[in-house]
Protein backbone atom coordinates (compact mmCIF):
# COMPACT_ATOMS: atom_id res chain seq x y z
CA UNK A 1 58.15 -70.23 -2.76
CA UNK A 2 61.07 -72.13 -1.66
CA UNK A 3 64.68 -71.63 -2.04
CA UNK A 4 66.97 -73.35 -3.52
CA UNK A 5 68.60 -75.29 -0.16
CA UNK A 6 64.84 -76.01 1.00
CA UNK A 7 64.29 -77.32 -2.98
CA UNK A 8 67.11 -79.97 -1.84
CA UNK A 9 65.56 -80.65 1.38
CA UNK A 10 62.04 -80.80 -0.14
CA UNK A 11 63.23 -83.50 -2.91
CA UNK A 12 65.05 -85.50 -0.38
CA UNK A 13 62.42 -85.81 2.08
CA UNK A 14 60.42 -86.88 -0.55
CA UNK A 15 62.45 -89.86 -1.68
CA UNK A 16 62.96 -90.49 1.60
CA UNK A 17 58.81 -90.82 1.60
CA UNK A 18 58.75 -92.58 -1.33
CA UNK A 19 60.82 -94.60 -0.35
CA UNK A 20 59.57 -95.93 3.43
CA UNK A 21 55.72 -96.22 1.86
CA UNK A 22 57.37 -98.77 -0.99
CA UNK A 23 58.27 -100.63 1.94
CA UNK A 24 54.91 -101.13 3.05
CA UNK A 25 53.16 -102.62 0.36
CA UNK A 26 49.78 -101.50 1.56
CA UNK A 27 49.74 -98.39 1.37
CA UNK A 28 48.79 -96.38 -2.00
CA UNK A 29 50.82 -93.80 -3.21
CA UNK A 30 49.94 -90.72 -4.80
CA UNK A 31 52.46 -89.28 -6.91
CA UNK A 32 52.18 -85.31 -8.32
CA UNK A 33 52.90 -84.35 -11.77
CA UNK A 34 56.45 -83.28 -11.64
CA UNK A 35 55.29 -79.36 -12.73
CA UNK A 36 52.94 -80.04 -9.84
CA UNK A 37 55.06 -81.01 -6.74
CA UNK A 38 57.22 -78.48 -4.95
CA UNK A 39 60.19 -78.96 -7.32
CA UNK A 40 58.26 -78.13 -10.18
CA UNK A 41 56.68 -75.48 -8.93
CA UNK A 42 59.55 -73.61 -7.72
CA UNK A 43 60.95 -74.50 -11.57
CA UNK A 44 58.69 -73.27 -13.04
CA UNK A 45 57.09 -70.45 -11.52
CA UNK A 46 60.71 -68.93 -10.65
CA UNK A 47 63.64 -70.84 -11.05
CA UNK A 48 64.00 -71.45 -15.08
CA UNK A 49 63.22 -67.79 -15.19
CA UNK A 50 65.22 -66.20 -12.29
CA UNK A 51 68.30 -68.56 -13.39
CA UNK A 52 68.17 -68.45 -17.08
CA UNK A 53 71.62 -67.78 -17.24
CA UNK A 54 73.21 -70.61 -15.51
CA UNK A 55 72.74 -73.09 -18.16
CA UNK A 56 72.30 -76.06 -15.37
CA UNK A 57 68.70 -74.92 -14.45
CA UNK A 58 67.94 -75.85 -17.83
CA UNK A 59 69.96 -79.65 -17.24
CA UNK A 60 67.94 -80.09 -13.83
CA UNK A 61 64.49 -79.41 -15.31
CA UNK A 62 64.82 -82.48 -17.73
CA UNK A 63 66.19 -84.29 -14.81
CA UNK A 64 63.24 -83.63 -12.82
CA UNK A 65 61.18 -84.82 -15.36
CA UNK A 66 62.96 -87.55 -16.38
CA UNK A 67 62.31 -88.87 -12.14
CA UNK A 68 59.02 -88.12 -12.42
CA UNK A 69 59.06 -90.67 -15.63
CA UNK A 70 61.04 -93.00 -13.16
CA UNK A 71 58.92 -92.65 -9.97
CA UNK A 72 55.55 -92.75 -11.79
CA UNK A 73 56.41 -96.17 -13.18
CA UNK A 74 57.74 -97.51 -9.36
CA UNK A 75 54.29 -95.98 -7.77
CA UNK A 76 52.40 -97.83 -10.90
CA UNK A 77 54.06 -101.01 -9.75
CA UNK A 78 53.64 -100.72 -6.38
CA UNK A 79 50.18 -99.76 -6.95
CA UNK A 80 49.29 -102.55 -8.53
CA UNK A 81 47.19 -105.97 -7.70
CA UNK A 82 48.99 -107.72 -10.48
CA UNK A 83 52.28 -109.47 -9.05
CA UNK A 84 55.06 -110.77 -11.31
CA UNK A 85 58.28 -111.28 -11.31
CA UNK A 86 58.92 -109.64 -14.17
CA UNK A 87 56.92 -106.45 -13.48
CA UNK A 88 58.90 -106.45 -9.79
CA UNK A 89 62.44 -106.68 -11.71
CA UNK A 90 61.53 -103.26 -14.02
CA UNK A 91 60.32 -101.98 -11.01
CA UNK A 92 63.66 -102.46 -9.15
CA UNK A 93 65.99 -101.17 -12.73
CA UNK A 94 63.42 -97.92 -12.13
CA UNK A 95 64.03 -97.67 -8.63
CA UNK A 96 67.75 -97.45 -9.76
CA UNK A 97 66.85 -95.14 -12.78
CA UNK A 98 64.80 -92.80 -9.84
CA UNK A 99 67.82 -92.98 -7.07
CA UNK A 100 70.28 -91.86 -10.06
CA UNK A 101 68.08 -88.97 -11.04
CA UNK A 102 67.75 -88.04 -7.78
CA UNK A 103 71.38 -87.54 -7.40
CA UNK A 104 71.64 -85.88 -10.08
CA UNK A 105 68.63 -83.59 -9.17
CA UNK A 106 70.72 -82.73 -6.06
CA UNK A 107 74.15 -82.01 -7.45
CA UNK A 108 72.58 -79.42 -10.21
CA UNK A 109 70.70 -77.94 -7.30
CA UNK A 110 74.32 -77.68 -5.72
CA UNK A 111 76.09 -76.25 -8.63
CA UNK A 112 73.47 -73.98 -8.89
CA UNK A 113 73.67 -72.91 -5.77
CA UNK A 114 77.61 -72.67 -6.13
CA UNK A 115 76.99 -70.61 -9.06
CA UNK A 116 75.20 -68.15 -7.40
CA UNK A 117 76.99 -67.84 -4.36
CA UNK A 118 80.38 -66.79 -6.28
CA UNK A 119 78.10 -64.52 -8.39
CA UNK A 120 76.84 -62.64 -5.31
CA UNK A 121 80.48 -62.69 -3.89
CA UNK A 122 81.81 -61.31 -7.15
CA UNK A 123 78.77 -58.37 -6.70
CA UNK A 124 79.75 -57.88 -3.70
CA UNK A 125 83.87 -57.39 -4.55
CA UNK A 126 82.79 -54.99 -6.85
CA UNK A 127 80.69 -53.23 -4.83
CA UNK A 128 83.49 -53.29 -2.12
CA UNK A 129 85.71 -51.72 -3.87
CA UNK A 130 83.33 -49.12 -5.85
CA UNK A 131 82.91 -47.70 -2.14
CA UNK A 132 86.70 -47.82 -1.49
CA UNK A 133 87.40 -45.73 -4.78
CA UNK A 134 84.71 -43.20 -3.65
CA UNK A 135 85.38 -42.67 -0.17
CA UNK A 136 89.27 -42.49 -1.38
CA UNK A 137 87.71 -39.28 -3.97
CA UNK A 138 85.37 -38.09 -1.11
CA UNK A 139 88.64 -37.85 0.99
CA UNK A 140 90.20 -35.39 -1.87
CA UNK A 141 88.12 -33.25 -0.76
CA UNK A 142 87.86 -33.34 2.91
C-alpha cells in the first residue's frame, strides 16, 4: 500500500499521463474507477480508516471522486469518433474542472500529511519528556 507522499506522486504522474496521451489523439485511454486506481485504493482500504480523525480525509475522498467524474468525461471525449466543436469546448471546461481537482487532491494530501507530522511530533514531546521525568525519579534513587 502506498503512503501518503507516494499517493501525491502516484496522482501526479498520472495527470501527467493523462495528460501527454490527450495530446495524441490516437491513442485510447483507459481510465480506472476512482475506488479502483491507486488513490482509491489506498482510500479506501486504509486511509479513510487509519485517518478518520483528521476531518480532511473525508474532504479529499469526494474530491477524488469528483476527478474521476471530471476525467471520465475528458477520456469519453477523447475517446470518441464523433468531433464537434461543442463536445471539444465541454471537454476543455472539464479539463479545467480535472486540473482544479487535482490541486485540490494534492493540497488535502499535504494537510494531511502536515497533520500528521505535528501529531507524531507532539507524541514524540510527550514521550520526551515522560523519559526525562522518569530518569529524573530513577536518579532519586541512585
Amino acid at each position: 500500500m502506498i503512503d501518503i507522499t507516494m499517493a501525491r506522486i502516484t496522482h501526479l504522474d498520472w495527470l501527467y499521463t493523462l495528460e501527454l496521451a490527450l495530446q495524441k489523439k490516437r491513442i485510447y485511454i483507459n481510465i480506472m474507477p476512482y475506488g479502483k486506481c491507486e488513490l482509491g485504493k489506498w482510500l479506501y482500504d486504509e486511509a479513510l480508516a487509519k485517518y478518520k480523525d483528521i476531518p480532511e480525509i473525508d474532504t479529499l475522498e469526494k474530491e477524488h471522486k469528483f476527478f474521476h467524474l471530471a476525467a471520465d468525461r475528458v477520456v469519453k471525449w477523447h475517446n470518441s469518433t464523433t468531433v464537434s466543436a461543442q463536445a471539444e469546448a465541454q471537454a476543455l471546461l472539464d479539463f479545467e474542472e480535472l486540473q482544479k481537482r487535482s490541486k485540490e487532491i494534492i493540497f488535502l494530501l499535504t494537510t494531511v500529511e502536515f497533520k500528521l507530522i505535528k501529531f507524531y511530533e507532539e507524541v514524540g514531546n510527550k514521550k520526551a519528556k515522560s523519559n526525562n521525568i522518569l530518569k529524573k525519579i530513577i536518579g532519586l534513587f541512585d
